[in-house]
Every structure is written in structure tokens, then in C-alpha cells.
PDB file of N, CA and C in Angstrom:
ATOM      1  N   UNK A   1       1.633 -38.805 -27.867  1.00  0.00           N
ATOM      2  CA  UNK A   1       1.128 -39.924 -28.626  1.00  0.00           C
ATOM      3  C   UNK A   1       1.230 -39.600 -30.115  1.00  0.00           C
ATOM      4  N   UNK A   2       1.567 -40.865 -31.062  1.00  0.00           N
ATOM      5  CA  UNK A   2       1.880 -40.753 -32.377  1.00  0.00           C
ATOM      6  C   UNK A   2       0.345 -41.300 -32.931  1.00  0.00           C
ATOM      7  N   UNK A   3      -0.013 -40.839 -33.725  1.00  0.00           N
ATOM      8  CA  UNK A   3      -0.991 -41.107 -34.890  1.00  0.00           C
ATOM      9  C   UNK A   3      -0.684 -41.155 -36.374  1.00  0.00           C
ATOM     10  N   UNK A   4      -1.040 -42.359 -37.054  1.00  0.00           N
ATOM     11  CA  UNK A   4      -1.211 -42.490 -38.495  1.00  0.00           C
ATOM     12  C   UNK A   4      -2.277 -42.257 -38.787  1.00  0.00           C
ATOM     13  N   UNK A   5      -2.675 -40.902 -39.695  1.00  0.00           N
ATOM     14  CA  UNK A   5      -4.181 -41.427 -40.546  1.00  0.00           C
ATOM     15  C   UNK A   5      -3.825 -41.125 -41.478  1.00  0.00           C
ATOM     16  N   UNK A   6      -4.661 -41.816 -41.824  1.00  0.00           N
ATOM     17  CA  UNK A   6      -4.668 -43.244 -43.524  1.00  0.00           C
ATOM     18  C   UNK A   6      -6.330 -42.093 -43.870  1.00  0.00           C
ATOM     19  N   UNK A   7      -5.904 -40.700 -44.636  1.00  0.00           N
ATOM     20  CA  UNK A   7      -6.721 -39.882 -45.657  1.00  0.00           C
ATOM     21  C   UNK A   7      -7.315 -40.364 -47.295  1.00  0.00           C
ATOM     22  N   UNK A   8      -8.580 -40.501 -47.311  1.00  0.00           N
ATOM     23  CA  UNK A   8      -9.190 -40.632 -48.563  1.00  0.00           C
ATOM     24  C   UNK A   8      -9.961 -38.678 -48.881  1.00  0.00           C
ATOM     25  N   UNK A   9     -10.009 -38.496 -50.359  1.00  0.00           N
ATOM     26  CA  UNK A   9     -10.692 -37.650 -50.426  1.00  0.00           C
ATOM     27  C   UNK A   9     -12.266 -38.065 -50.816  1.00  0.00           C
ATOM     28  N   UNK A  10     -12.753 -37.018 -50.808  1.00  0.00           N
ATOM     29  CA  UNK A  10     -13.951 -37.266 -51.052  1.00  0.00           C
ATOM     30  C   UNK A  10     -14.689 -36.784 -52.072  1.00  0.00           C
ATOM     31  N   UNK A  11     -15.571 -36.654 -53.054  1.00  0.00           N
ATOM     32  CA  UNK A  11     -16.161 -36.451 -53.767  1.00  0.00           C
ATOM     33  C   UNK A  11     -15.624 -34.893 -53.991  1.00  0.00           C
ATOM     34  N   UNK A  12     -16.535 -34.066 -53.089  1.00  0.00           N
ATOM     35  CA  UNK A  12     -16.348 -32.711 -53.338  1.00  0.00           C
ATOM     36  C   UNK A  12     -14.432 -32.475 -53.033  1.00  0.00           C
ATOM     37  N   UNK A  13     -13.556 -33.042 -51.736  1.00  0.00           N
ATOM     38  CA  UNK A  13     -12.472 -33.080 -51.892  1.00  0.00           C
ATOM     39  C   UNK A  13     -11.749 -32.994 -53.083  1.00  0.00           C
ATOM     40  N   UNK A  14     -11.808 -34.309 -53.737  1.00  0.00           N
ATOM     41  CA  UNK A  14     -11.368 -33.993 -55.430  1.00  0.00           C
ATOM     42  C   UNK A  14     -11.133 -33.044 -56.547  1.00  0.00           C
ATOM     43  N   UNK A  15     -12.750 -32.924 -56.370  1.00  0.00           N
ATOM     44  CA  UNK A  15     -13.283 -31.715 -57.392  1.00  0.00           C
ATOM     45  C   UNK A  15     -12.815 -30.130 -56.462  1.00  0.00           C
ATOM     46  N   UNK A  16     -11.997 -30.274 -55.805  1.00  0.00           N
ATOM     47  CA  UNK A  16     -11.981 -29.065 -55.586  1.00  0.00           C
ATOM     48  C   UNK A  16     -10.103 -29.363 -54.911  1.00  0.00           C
ATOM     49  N   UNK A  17      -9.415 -30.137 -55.732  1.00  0.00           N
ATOM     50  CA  UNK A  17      -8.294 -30.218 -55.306  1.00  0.00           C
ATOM     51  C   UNK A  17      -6.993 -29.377 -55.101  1.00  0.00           C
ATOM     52  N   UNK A  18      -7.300 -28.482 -56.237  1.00  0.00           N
ATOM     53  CA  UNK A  18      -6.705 -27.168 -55.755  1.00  0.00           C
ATOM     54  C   UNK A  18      -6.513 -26.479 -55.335  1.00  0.00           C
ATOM     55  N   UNK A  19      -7.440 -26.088 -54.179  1.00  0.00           N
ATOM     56  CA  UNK A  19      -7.618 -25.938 -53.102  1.00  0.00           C
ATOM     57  C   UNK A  19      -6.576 -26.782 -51.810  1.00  0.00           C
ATOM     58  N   UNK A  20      -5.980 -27.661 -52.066  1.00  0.00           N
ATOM     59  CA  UNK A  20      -5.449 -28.258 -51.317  1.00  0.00           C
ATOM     60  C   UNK A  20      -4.322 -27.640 -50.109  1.00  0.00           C
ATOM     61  N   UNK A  21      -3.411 -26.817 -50.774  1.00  0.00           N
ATOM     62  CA  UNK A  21      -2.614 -26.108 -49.686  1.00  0.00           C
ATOM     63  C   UNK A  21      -3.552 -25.316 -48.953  1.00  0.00           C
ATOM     64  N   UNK A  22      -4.345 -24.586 -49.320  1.00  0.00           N
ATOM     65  CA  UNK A  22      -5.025 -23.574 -48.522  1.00  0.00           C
ATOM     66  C   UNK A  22      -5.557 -24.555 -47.239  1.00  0.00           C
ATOM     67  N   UNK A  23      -6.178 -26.021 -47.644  1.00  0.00           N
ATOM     68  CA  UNK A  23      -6.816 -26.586 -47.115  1.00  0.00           C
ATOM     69  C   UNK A  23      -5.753 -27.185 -45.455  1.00  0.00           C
ATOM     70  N   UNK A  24      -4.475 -27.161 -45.918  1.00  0.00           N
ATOM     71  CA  UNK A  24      -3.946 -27.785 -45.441  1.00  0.00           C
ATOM     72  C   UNK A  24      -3.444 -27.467 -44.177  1.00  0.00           C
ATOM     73  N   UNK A  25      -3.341 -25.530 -44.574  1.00  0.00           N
ATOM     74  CA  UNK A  25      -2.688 -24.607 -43.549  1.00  0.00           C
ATOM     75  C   UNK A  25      -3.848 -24.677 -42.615  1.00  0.00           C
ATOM     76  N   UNK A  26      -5.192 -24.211 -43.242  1.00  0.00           N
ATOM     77  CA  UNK A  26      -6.688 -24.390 -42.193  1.00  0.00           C
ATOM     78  C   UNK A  26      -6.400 -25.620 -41.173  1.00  0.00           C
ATOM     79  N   UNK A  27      -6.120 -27.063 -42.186  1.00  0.00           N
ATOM     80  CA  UNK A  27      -6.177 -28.173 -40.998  1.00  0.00           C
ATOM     81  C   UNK A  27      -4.967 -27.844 -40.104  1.00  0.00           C
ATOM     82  N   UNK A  28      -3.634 -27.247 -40.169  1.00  0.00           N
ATOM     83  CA  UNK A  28      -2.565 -27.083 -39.364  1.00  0.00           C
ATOM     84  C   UNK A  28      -3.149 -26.384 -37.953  1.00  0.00           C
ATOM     85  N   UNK A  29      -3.920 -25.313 -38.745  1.00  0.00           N
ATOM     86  CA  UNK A  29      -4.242 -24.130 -37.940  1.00  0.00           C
ATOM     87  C   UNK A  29      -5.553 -24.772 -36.594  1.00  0.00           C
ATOM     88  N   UNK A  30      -6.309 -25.425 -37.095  1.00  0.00           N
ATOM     89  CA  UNK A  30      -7.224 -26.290 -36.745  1.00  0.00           C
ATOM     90  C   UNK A  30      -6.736 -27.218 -35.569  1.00  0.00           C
ATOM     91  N   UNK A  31      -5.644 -28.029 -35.815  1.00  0.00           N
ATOM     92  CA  UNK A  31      -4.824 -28.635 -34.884  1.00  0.00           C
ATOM     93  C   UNK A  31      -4.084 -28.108 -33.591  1.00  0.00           C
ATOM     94  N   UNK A  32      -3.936 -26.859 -34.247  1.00  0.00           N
ATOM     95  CA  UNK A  32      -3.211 -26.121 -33.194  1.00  0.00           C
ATOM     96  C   UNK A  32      -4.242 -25.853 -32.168  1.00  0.00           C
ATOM     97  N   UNK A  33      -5.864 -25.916 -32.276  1.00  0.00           N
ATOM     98  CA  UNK A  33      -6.627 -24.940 -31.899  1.00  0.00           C
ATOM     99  C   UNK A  33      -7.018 -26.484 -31.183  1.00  0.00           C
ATOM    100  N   UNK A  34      -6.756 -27.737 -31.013  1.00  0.00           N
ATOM    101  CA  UNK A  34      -7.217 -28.939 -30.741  1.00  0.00           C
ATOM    102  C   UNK A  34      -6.230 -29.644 -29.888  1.00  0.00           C
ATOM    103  N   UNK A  35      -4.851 -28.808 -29.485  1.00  0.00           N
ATOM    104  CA  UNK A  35      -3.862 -29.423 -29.191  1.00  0.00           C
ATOM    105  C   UNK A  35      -3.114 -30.974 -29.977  1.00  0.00           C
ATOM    106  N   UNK A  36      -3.430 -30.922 -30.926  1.00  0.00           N
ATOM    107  CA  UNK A  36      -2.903 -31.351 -32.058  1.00  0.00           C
ATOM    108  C   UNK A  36      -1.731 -31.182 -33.465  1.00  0.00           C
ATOM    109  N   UNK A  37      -0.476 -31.595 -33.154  1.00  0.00           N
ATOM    110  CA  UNK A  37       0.862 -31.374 -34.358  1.00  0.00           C
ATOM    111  C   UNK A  37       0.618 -32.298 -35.723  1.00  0.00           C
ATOM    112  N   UNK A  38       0.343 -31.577 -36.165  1.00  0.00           N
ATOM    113  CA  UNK A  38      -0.095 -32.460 -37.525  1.00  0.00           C
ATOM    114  C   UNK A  38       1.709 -32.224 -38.429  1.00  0.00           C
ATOM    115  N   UNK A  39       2.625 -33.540 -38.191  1.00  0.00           N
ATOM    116  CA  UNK A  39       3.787 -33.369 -38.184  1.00  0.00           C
ATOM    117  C   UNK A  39       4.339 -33.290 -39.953  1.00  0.00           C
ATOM    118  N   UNK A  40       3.159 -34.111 -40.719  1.00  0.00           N
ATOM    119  CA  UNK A  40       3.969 -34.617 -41.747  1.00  0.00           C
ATOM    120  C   UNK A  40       2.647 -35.127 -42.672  1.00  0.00           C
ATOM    121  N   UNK A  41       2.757 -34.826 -43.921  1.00  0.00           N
ATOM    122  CA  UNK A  41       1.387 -35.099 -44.604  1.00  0.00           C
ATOM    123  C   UNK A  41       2.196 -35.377 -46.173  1.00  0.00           C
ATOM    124  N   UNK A  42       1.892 -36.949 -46.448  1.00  0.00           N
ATOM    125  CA  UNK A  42       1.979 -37.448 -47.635  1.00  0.00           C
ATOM    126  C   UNK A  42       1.659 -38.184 -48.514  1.00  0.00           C
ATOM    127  N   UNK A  43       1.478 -37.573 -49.740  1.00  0.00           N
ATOM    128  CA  UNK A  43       0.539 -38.302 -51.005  1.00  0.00           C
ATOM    129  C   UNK A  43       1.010 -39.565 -51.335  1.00  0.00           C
ATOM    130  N   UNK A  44       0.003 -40.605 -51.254  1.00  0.00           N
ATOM    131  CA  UNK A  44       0.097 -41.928 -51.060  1.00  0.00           C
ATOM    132  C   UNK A  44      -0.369 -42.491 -52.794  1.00  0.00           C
ATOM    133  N   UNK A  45      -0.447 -43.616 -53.139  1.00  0.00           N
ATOM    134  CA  UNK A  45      -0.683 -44.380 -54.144  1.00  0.00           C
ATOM    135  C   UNK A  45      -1.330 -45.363 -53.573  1.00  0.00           C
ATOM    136  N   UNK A  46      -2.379 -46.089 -53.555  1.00  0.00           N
ATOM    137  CA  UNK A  46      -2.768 -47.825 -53.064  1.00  0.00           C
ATOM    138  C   UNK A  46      -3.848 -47.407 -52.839  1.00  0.00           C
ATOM    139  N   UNK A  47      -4.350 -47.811 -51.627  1.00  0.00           N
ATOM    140  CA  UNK A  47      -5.790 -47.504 -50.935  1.00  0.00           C
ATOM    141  C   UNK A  47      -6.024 -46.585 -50.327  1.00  0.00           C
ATOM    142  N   UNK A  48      -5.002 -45.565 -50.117  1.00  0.00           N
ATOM    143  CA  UNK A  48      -5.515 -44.636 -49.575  1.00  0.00           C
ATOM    144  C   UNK A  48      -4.579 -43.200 -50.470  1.00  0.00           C
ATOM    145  N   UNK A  49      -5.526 -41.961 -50.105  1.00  0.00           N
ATOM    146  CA  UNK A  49      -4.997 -41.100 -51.353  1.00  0.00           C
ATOM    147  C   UNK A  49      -3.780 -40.201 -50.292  1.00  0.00           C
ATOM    148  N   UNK A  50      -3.516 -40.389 -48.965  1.00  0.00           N
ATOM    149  CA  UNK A  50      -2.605 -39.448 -48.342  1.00  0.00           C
ATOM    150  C   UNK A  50      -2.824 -40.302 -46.556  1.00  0.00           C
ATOM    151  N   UNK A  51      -1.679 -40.104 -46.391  1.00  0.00           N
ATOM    152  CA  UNK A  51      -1.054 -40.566 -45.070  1.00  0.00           C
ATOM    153  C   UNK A  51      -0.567 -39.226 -44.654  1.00  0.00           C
ATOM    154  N   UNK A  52      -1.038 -39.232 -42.962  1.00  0.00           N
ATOM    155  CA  UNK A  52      -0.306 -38.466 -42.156  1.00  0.00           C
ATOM    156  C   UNK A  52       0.004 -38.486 -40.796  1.00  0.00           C
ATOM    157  N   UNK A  53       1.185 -37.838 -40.397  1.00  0.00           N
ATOM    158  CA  UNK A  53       1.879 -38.159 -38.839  1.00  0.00           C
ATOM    159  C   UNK A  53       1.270 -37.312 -38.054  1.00  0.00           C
ATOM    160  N   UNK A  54       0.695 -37.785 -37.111  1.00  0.00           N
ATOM    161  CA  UNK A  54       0.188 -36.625 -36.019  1.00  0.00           C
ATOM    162  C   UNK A  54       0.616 -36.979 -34.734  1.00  0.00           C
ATOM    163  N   UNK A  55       1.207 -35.840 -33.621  1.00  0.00           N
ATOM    164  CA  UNK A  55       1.642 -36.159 -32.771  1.00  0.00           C
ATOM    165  C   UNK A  55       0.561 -35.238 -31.520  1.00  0.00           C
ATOM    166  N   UNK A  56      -0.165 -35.839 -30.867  1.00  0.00           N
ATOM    167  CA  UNK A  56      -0.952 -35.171 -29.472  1.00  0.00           C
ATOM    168  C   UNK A  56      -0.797 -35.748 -28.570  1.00  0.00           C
ATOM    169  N   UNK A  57      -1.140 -35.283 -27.288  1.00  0.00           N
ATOM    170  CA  UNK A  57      -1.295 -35.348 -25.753  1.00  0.00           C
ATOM    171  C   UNK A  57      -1.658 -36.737 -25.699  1.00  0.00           C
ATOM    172  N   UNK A  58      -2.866 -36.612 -26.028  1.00  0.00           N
ATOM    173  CA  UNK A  58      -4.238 -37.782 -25.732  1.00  0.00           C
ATOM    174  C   UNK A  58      -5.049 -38.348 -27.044  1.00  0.00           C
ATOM    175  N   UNK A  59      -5.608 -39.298 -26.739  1.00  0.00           N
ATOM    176  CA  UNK A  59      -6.471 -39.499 -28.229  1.00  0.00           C
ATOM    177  C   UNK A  59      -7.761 -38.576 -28.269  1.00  0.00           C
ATOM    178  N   UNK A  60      -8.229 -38.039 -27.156  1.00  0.00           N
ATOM    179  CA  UNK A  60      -9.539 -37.108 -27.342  1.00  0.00           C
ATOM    180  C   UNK A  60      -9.373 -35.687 -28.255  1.00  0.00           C
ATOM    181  N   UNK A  61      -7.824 -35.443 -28.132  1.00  0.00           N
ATOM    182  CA  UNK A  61      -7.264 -34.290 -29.233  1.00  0.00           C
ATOM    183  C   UNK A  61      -7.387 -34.886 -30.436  1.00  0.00           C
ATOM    184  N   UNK A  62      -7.014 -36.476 -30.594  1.00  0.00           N
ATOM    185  CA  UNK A  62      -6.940 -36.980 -31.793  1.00  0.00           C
ATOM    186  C   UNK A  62      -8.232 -36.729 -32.628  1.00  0.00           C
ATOM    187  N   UNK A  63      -9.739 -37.358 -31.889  1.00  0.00           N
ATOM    188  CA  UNK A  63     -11.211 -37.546 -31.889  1.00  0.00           C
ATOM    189  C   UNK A  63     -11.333 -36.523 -32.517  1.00  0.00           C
ATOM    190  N   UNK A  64     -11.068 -35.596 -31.802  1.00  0.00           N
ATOM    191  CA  UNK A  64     -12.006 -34.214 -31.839  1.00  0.00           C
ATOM    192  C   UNK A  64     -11.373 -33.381 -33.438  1.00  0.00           C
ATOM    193  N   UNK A  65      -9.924 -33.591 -33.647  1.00  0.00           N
ATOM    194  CA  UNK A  65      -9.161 -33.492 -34.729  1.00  0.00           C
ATOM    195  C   UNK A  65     -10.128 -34.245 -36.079  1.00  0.00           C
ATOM    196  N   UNK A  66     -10.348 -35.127 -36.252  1.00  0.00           N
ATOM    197  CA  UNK A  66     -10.579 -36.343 -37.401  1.00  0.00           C
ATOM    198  C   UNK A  66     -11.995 -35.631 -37.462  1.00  0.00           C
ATOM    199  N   UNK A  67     -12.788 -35.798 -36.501  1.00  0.00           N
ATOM    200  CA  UNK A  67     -14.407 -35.540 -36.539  1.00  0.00           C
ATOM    201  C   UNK A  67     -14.442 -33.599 -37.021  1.00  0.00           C
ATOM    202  N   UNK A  68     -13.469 -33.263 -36.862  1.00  0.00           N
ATOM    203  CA  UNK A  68     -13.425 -31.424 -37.106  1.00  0.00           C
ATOM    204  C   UNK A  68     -13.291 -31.623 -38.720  1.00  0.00           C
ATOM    205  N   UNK A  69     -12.214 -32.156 -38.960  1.00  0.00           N
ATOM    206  CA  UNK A  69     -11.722 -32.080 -40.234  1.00  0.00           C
ATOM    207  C   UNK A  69     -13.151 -32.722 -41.101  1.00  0.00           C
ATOM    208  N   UNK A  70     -13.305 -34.135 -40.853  1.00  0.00           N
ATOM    209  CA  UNK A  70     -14.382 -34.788 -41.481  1.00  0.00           C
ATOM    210  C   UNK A  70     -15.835 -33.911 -41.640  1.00  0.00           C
ATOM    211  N   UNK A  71     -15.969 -32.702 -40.279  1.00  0.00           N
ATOM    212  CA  UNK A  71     -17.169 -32.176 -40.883  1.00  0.00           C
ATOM    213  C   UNK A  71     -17.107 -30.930 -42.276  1.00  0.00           C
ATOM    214  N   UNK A  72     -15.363 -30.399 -42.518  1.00  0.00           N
ATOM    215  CA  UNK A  72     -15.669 -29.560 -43.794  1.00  0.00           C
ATOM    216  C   UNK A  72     -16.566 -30.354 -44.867  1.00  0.00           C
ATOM    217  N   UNK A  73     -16.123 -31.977 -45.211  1.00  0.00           N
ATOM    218  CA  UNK A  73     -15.855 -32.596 -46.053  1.00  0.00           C
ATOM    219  C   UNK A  73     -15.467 -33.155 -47.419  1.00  0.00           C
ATOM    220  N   UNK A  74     -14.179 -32.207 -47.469  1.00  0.00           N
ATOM    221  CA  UNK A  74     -13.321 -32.617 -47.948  1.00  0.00           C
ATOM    222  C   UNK A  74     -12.760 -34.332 -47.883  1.00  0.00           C
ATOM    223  N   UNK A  75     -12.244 -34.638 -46.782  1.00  0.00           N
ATOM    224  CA  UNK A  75     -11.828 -35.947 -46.543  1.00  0.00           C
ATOM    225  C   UNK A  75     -12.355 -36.804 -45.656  1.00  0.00           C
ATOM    226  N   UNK A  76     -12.053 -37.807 -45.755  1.00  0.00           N
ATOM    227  CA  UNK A  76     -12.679 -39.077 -44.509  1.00  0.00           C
ATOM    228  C   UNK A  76     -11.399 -39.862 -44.099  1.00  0.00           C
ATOM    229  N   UNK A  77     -11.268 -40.035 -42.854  1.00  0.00           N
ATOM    230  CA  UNK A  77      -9.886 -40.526 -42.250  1.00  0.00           C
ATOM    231  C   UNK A  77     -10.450 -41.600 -41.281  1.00  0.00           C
ATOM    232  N   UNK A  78      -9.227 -42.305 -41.427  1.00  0.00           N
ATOM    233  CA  UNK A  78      -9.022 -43.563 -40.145  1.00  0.00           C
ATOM    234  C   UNK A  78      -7.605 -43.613 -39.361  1.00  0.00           C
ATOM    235  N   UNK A  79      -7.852 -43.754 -38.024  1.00  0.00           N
ATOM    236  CA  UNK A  79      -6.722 -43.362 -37.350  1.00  0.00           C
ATOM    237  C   UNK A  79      -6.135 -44.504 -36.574  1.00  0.00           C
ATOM    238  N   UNK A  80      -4.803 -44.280 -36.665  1.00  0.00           N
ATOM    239  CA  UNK A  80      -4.612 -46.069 -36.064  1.00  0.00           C
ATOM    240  C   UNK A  80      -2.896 -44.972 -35.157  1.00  0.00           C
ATOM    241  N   UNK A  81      -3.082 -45.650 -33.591  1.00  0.00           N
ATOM    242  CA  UNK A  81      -2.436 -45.370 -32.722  1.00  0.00           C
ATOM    243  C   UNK A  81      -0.973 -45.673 -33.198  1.00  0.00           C
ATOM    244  N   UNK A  82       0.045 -45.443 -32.993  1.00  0.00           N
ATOM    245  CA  UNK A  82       1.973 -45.696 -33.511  1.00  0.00           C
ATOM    246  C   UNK A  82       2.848 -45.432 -32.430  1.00  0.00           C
ATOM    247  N   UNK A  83       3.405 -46.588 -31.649  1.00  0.00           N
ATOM    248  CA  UNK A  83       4.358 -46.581 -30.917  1.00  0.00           C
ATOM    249  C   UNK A  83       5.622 -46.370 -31.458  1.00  0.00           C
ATOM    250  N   UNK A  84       6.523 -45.236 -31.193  1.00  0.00           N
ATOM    251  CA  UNK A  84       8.158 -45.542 -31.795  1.00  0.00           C
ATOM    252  C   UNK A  84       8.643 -46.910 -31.292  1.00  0.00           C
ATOM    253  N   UNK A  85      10.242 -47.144 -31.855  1.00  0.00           N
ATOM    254  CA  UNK A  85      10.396 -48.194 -31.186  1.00  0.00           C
ATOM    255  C   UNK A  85      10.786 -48.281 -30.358  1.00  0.00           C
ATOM    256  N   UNK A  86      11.677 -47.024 -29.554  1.00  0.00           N
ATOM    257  CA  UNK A  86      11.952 -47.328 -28.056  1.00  0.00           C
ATOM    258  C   UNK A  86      10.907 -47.510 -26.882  1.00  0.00           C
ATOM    259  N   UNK A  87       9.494 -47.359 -27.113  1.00  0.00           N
ATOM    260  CA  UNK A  87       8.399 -47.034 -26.300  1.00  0.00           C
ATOM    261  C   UNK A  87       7.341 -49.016 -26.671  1.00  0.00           C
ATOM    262  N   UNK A  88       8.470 -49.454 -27.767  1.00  0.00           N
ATOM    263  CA  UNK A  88       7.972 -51.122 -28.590  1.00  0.00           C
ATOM    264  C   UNK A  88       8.352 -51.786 -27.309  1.00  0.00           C
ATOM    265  N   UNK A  89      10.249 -51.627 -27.626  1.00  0.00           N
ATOM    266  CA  UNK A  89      11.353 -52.182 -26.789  1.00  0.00           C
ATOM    267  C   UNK A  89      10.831 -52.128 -25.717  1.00  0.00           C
ATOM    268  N   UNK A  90      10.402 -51.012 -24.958  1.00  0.00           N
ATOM    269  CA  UNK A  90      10.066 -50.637 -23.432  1.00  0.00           C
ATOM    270  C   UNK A  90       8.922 -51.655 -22.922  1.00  0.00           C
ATOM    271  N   UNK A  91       7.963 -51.725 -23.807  1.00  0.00           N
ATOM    272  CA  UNK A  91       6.507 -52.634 -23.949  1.00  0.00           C
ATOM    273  C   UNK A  91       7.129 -53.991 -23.898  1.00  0.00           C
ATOM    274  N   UNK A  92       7.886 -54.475 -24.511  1.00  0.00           N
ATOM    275  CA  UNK A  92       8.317 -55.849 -24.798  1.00  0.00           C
ATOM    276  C   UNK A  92       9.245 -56.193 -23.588  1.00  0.00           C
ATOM    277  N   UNK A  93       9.723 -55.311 -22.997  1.00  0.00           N
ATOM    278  CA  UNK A  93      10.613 -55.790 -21.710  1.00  0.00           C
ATOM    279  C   UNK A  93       9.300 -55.903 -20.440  1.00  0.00           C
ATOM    280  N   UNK A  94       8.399 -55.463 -20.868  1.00  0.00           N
ATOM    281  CA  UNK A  94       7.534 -55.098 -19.623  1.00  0.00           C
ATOM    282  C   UNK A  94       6.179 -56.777 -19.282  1.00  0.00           C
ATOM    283  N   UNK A  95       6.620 -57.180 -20.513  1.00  0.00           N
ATOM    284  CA  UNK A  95       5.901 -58.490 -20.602  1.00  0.00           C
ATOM    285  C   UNK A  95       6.024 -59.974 -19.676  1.00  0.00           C
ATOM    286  N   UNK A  96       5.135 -60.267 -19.356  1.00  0.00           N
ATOM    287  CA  UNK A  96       5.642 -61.310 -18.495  1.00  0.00           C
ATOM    288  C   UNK A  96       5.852 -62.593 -18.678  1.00  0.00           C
TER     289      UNK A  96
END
């Protein structure tokens, strides 16, 4: 399963932005430990300060991922499920 989350930082996040790679390898490392591929992580402009690709098993890897990260607090995330499109196509033939 594919995941988008749509990353804001947070107060202390900010103020402590330099920190950021260190932060990043922890969340990699973190994922790994959650059955979670945290594939792809990028700095956004608009409403949200960073987008990222995550690829797991199940969404309870996802859960347990977002709520881990959210308790350093550094960041606050929202996660929204991502079908490729051959798995769209597959869905759309399957319709009745």
C-alpha cells in the first residue's frame, strides 16, 4: 500500500530545523522498525511544509508510523491512502 502524507512542522519542529537530516534518518530508521518504507520526502510550498511517499503492508504500519513520529513532536501529519494507476485501471474494470 502507497501513502501520501501531507507534513506540517511544528512549533518546536521549526525552531529546531537543523536538526532536520538527523531527524529524518531516526524517522527512516523508525519505519523500518514499523514495517514501514518511507520512499521519498519533499519540501513543499502551499499548505503544507513537506510531502511524503510511504509504501507498507497495511494501514496499521501506516497508524502506528504517523502516531510514533507525531509523539517526538516535531511534526503533525495527515495521511491519505494512493492507488497507482494500474491498481485505478484494475478498480475501474471491476465496476459494475
Amino acid at each position: 500500500m502507497m501513502f501520501i502524507v501531507s507534513i506540517n512542522w511544528t512549533e518546536q519542529g521549526i525552531r529546531n530545523i537543523k536538526d532536520w537530516p538527523k531527524r529524518a534518518l531516526a524517522a527512516r530508521d523508525l519505519g523500518k522498525k514499523v514495517g514501514v518504507d518511507l520512499k521519498q520526502v519533499f519540501l513543499t510550498t502551499g499548505e503544507h511544509d513537506m510531502v511524503a511517499l510511504v509504501e507498507t503492508a497495511n494501514g496499521d504500519n501506516m497508524a502506528k508510523f504517523a502516531m510514533a513520529m507525531g509523539m517526538v513532536g516535531n511534526i503533525r501529519t495527515k495521511t491519505a491512502r494512493a492507488w497507482p494507476e494500474a491498481e485505478f485501471v484494475k478498480m475501474l474494470g471491476e465496476l459494475p
